[in-house]
N, C-alpha and C. Protein backbone atom coordinates (compact mmCIF):
# COMPACT_ATOMS: atom_id res chain seq x y z
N UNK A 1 -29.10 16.63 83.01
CA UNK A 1 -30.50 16.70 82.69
C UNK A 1 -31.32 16.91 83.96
N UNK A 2 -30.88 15.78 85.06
CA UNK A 2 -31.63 16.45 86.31
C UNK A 2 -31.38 18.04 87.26
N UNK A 3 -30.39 18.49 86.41
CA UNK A 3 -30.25 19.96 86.99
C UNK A 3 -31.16 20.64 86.30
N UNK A 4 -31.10 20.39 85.02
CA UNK A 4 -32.03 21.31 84.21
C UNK A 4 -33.52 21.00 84.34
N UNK A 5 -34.05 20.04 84.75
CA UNK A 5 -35.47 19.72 85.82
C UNK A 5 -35.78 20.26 86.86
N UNK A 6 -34.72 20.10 87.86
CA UNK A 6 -34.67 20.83 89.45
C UNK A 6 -34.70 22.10 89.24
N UNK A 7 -34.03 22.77 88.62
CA UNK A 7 -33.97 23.83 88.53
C UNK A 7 -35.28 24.79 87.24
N UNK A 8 -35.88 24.00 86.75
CA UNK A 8 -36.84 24.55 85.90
C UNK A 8 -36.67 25.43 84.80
N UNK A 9 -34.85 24.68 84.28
CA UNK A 9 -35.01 25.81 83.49
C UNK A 9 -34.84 25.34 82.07
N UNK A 10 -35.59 23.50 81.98
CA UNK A 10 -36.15 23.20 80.64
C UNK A 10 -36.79 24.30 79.62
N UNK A 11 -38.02 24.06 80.98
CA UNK A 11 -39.17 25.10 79.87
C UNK A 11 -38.69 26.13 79.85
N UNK A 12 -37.75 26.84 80.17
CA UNK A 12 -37.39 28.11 79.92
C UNK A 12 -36.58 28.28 78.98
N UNK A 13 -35.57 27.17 78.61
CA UNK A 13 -35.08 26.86 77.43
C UNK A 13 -35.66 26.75 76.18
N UNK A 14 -36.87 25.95 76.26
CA UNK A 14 -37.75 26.04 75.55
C UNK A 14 -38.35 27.52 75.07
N UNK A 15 -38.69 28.15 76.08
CA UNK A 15 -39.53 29.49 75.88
C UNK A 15 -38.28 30.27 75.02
N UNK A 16 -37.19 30.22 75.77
CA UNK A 16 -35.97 31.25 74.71
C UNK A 16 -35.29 30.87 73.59
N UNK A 17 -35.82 29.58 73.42
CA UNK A 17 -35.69 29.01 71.64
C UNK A 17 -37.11 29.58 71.43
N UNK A 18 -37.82 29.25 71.59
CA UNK A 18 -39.56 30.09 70.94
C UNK A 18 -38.85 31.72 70.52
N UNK A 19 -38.91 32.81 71.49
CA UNK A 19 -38.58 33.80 71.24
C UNK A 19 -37.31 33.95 70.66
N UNK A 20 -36.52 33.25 70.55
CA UNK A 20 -34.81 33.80 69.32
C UNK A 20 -35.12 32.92 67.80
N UNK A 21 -35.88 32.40 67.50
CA UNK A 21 -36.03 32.00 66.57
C UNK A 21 -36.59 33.22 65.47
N UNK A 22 -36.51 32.62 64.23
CA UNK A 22 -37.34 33.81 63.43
C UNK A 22 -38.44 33.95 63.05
N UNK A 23 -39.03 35.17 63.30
CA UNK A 23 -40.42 34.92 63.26
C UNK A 23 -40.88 35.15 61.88
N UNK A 24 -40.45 35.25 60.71
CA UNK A 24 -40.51 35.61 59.16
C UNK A 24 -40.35 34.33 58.62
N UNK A 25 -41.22 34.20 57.55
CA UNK A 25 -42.04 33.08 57.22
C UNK A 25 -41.55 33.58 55.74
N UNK A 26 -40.34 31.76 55.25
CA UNK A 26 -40.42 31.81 53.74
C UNK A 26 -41.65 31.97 52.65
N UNK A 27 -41.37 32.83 51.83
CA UNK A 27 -42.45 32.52 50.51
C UNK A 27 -41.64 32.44 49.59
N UNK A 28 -42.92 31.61 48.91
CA UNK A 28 -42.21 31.07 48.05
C UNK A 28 -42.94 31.51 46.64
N UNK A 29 -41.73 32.05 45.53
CA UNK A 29 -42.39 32.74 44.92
C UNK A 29 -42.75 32.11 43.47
N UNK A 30 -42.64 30.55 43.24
CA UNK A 30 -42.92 29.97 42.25
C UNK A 30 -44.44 29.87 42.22
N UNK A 31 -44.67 29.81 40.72
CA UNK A 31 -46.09 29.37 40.77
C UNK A 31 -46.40 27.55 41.00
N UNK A 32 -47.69 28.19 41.13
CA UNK A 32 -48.05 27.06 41.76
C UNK A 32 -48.89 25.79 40.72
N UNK A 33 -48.20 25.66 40.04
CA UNK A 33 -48.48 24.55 39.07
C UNK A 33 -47.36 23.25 39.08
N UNK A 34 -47.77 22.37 38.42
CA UNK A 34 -46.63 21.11 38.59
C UNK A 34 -46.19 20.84 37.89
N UNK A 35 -44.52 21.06 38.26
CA UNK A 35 -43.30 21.39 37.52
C UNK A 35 -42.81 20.09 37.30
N UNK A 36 -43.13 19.20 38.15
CA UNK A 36 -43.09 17.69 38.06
C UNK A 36 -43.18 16.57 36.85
N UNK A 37 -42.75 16.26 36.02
CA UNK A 37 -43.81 15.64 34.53
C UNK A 37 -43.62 14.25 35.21
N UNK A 38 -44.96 13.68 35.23
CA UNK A 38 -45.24 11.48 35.74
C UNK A 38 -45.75 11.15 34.33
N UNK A 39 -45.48 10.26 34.80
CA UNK A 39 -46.07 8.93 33.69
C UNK A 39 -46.80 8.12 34.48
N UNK A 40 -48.09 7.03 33.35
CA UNK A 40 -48.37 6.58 34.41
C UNK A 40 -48.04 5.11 33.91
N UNK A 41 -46.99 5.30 33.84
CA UNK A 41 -45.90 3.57 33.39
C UNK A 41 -44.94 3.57 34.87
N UNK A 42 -44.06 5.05 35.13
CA UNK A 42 -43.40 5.00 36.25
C UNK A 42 -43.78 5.21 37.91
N UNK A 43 -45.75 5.13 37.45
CA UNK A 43 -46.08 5.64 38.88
C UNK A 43 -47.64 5.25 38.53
N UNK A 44 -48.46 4.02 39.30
CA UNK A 44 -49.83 3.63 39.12
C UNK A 44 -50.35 4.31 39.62
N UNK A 45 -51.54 4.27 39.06
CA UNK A 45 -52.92 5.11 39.51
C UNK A 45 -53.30 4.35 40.72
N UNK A 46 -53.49 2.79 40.41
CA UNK A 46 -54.21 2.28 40.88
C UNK A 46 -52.98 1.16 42.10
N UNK A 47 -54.03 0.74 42.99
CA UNK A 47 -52.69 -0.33 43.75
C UNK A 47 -52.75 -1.68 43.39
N UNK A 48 -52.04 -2.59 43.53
CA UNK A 48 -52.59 -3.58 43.00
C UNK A 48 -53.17 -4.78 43.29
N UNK A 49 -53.86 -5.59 43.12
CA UNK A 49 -54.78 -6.74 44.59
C UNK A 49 -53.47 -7.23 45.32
N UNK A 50 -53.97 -7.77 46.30
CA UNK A 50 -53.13 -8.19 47.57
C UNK A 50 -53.35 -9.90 47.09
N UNK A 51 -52.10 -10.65 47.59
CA UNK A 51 -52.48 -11.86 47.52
C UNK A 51 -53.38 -12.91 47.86
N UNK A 52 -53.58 -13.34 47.13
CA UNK A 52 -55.13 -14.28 47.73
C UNK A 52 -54.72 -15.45 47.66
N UNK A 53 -54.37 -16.42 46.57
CA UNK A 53 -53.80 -17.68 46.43
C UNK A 53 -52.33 -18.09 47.01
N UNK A 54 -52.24 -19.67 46.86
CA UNK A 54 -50.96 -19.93 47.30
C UNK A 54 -49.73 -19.51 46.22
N UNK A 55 -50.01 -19.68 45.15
CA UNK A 55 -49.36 -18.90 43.83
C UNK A 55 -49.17 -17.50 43.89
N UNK A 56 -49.95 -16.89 44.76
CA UNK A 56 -50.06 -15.66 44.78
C UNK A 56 -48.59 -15.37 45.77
N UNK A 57 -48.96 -15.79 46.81
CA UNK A 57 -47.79 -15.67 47.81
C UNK A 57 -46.69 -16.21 47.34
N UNK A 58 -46.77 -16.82 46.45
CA UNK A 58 -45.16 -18.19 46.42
C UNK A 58 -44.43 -16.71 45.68
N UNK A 59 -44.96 -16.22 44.90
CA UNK A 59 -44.47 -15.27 43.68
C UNK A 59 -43.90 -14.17 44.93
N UNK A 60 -42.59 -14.11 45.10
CA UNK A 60 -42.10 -13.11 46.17
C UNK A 60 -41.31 -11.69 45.08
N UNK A 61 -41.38 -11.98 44.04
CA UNK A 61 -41.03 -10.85 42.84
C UNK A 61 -41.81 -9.53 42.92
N UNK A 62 -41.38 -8.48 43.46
CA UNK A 62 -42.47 -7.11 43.47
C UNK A 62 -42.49 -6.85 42.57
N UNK A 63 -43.99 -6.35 42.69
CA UNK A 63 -44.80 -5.95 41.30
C UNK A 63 -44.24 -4.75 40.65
N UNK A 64 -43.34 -3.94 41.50
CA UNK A 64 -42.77 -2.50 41.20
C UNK A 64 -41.50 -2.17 42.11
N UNK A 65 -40.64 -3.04 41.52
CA UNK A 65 -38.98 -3.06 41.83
C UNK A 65 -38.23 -2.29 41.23
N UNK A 66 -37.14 -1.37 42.29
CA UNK A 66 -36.14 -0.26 41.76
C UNK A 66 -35.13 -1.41 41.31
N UNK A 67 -34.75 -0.75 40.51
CA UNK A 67 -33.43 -1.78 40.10
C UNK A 67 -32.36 -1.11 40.41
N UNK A 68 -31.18 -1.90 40.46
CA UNK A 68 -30.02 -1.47 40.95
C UNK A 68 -28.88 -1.38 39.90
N UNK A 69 -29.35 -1.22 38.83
CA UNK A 69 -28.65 -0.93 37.30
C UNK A 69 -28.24 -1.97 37.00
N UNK A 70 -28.12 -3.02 37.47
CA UNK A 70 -27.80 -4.20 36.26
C UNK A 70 -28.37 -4.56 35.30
N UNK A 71 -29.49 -4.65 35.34
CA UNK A 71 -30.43 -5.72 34.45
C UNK A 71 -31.75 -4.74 34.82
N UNK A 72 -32.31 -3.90 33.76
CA UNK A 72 -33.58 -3.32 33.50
C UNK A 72 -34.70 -4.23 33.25
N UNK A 73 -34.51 -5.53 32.79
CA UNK A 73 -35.75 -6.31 32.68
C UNK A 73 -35.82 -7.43 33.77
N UNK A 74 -34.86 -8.03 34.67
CA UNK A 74 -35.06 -9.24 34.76
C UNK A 74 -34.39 -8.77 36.14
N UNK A 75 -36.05 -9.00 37.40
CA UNK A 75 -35.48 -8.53 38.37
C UNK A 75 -34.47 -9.54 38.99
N UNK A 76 -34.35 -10.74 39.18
CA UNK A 76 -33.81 -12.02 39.69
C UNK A 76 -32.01 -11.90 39.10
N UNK A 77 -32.04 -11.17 37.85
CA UNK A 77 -30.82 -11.32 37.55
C UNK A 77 -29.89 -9.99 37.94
N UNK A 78 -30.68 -8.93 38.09
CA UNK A 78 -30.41 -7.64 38.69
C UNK A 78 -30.20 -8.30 40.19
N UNK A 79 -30.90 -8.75 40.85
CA UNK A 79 -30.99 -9.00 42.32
C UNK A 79 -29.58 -9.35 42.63
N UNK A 80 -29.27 -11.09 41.35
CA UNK A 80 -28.47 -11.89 41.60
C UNK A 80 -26.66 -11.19 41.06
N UNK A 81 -26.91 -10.05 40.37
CA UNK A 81 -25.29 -9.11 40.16
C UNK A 81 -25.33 -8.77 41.52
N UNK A 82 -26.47 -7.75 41.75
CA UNK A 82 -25.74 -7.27 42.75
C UNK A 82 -25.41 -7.41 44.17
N UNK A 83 -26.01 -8.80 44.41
CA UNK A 83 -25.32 -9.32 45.81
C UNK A 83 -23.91 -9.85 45.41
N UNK A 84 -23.72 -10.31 44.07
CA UNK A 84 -22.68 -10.97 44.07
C UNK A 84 -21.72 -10.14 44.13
N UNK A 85 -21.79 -8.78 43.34
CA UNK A 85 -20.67 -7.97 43.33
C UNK A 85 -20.64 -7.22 44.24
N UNK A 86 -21.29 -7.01 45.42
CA UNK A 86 -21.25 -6.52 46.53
C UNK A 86 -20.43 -7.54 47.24
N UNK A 87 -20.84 -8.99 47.63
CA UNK A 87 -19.91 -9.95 48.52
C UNK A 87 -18.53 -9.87 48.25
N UNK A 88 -18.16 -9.99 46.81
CA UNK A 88 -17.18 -9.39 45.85
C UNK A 88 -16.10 -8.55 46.47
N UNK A 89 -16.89 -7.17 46.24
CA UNK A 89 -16.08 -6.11 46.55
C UNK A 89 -16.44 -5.92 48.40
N UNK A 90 -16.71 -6.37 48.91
CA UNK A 90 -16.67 -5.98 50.43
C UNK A 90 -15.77 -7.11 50.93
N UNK A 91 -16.83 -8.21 50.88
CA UNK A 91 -16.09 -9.21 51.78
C UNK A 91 -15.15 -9.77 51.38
N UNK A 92 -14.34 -10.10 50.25
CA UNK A 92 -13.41 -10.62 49.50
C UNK A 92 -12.51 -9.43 49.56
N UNK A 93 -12.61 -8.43 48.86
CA UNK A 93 -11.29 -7.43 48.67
C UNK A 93 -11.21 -7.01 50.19
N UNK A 94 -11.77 -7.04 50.85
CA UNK A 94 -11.58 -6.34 52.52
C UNK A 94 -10.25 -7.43 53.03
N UNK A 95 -11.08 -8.72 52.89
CA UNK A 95 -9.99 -9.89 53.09
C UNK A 95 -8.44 -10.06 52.55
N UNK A 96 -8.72 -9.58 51.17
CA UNK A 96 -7.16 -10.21 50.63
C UNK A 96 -6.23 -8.85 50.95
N UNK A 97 -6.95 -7.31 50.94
CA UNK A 97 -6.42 -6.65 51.50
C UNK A 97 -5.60 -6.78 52.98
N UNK A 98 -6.40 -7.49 53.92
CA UNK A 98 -5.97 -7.71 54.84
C UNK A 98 -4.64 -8.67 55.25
N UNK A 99 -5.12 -9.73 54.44
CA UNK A 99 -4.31 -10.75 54.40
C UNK A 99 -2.69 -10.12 53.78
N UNK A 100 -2.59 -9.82 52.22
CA UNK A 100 -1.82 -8.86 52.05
C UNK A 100 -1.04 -7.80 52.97
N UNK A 101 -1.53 -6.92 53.09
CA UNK A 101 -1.25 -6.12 54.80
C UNK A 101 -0.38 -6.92 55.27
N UNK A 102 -1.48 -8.03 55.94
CA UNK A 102 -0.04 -8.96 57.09
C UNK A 102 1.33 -9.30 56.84
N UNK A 103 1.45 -10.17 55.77
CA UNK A 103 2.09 -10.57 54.98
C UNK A 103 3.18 -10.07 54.17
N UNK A 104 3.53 -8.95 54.31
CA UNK A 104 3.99 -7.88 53.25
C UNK A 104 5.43 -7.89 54.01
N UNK A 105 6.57 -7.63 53.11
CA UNK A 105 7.76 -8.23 53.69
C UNK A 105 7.89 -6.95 54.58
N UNK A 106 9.20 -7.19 55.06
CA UNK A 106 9.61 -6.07 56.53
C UNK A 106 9.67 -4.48 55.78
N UNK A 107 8.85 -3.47 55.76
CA UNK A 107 8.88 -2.13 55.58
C UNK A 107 9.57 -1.65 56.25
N UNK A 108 10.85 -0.87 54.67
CA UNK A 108 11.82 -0.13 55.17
C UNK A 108 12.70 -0.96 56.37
N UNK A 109 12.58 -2.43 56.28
CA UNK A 109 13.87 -3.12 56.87
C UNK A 109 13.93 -3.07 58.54
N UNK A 110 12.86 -3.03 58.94
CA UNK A 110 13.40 -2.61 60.71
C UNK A 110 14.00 -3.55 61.22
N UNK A 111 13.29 -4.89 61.05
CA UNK A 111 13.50 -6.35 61.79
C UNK A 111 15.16 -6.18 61.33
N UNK A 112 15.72 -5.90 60.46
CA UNK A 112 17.00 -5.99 59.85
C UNK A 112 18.00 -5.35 60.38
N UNK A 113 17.53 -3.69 60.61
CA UNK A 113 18.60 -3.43 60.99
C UNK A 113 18.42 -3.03 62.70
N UNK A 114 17.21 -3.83 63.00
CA UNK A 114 17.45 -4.13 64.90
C UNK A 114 18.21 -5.53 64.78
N UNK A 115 18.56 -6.15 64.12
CA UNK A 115 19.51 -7.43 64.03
C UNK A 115 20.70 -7.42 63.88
N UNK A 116 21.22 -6.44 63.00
CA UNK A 116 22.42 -5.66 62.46
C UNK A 116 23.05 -4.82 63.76
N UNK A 117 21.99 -4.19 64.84
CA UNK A 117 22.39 -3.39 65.45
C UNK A 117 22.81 -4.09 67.25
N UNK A 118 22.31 -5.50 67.12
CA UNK A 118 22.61 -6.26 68.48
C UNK A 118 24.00 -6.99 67.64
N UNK A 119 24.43 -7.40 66.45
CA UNK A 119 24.86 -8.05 66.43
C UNK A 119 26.50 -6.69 66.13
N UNK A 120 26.52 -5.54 66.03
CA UNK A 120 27.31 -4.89 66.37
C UNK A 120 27.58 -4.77 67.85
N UNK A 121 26.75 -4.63 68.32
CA UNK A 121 27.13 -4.62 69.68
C UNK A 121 28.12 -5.89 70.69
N UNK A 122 27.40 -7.18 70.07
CA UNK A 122 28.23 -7.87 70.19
C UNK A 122 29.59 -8.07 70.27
N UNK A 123 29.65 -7.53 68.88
CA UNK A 123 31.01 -7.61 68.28
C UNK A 123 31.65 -6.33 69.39
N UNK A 124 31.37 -5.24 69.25
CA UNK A 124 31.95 -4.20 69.79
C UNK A 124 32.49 -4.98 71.27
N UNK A 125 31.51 -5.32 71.81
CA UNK A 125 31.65 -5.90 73.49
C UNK A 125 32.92 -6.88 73.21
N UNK A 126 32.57 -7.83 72.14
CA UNK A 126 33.94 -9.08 72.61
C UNK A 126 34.87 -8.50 72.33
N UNK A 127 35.08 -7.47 71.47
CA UNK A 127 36.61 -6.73 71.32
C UNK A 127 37.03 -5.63 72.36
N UNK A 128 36.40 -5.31 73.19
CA UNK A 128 36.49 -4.50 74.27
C UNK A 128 36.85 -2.78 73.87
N UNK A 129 35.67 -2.68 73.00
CA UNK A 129 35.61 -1.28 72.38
C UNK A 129 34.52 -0.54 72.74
N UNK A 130 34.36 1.12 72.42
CA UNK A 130 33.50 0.92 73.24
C UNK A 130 32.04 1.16 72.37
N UNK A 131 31.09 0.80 72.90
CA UNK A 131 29.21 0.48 72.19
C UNK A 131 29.04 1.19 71.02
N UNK A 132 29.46 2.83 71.54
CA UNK A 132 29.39 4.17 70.57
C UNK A 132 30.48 4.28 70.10
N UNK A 133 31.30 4.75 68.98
CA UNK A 133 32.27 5.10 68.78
C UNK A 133 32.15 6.62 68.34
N UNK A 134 33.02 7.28 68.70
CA UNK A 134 32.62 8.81 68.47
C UNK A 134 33.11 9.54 67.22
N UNK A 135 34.01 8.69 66.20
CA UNK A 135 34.38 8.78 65.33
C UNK A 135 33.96 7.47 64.41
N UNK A 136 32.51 8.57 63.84
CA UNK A 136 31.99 7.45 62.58
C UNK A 136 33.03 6.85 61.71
N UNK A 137 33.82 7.96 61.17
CA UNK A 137 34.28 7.89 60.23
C UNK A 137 36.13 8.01 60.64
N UNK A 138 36.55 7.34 60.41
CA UNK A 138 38.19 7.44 60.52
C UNK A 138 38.89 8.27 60.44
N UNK A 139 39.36 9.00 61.27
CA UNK A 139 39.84 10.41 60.73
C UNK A 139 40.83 10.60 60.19
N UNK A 140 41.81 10.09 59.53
CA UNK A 140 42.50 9.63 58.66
C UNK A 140 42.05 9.73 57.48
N UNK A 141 41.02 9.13 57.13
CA UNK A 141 40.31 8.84 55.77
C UNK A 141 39.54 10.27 55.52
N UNK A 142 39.87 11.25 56.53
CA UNK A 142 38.81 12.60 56.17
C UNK A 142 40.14 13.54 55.81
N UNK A 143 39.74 13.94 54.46
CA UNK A 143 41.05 15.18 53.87
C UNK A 143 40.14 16.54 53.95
N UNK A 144 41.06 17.46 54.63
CA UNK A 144 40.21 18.58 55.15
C UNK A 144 41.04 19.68 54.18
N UNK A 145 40.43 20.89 53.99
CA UNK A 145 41.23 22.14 52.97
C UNK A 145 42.07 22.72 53.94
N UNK A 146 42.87 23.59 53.37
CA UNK A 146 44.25 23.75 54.08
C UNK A 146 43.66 25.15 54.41
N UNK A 147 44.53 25.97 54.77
CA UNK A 147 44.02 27.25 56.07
C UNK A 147 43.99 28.32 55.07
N UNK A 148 44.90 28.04 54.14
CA UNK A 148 44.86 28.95 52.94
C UNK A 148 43.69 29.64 52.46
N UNK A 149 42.86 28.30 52.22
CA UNK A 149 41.85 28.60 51.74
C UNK A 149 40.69 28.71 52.91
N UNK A 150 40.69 28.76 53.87
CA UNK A 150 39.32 28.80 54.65
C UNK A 150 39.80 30.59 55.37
N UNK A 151 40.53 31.25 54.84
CA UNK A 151 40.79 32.31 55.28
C UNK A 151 39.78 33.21 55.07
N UNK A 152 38.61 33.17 54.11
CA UNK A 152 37.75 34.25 53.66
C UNK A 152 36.38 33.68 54.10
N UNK A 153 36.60 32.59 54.29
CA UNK A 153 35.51 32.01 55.38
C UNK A 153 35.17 31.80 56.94
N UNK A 154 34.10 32.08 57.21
CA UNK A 154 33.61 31.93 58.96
C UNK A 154 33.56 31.00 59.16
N UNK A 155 34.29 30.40 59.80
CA UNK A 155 33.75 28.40 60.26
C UNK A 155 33.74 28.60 61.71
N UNK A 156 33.07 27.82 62.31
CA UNK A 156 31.93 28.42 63.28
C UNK A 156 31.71 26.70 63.97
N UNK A 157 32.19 26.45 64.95
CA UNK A 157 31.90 25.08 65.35
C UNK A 157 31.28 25.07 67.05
């Protein structure tokens, strides 16, 4: 910002937003009557006196309250849903969600099989074998096809 001061080339920024802007001016081609329909139930003419008495003030109920869809007549009970079901759904479900979350047994088993995997090692070490074995599987226990048949095939290792 202080380069663009020192150097003066705010207002000049300014001046070349003035000139790249457009200089053509919406119209608008509706007529000009009011398309609007009021009532004068949903919108007073008039405002209404300001409080004067102590009754006046005690009464903290507005004279012309949006409601929040609970209760169309009874602002106190509209008021009183919807804090409740707001505390409800924010602060309560935020919580048990959370709590839940924590709590939730081991996903997909890790703690398990990092336990499984020291306690192989173990074993491997006291028998003096070695950590990895390079044959998962016993090779003995693997029956392979005879040459006969892999003759029309590419095997490729």
């Amino acid at each position: 910002m202080a380069l663009l001061l020192r150097r003066n080339l705010l207002p000049r920024l300014a001046n070349f937003y003035k000139a790249t802007r457009p200089a053509g001016a919406f119209i608008s081609t509706t007529p000009k009557n009011k398309e609007v329909p009021t009532t004068a139930a949903t919108v007073p003419d008039t405002v209404g006196r300001p409080p004067v008495t102590a009754a006046d003030f005690a009464d903290t109920k507005p004279r012309y309250w949006m409601s929040f869809g609970y209760s169309d007549e009874n602002y106190y009970e509209d008021s009183d849903a919807h804090h409740t079901l707001m505390f409800t759904g924010i602060s309560l479900v935020t919580c048990v969600c959370i709590v839940l979350f924590m709590y939730t047994p081991d996903f997909k088993d890790v703690d398990w099989v990092a336990r499984e995997a020291l306690l192989e090692l173990e074993r491997r070490e006291k028998l003096g074998l070695p950590l990895v074995d390079p044959n998962l599987i016993d090779p003995s226990r693997i029956v392979l096809p005879p040459e006969e048949e892999l003759e029309d095939f590419e095997v490729i290792l």
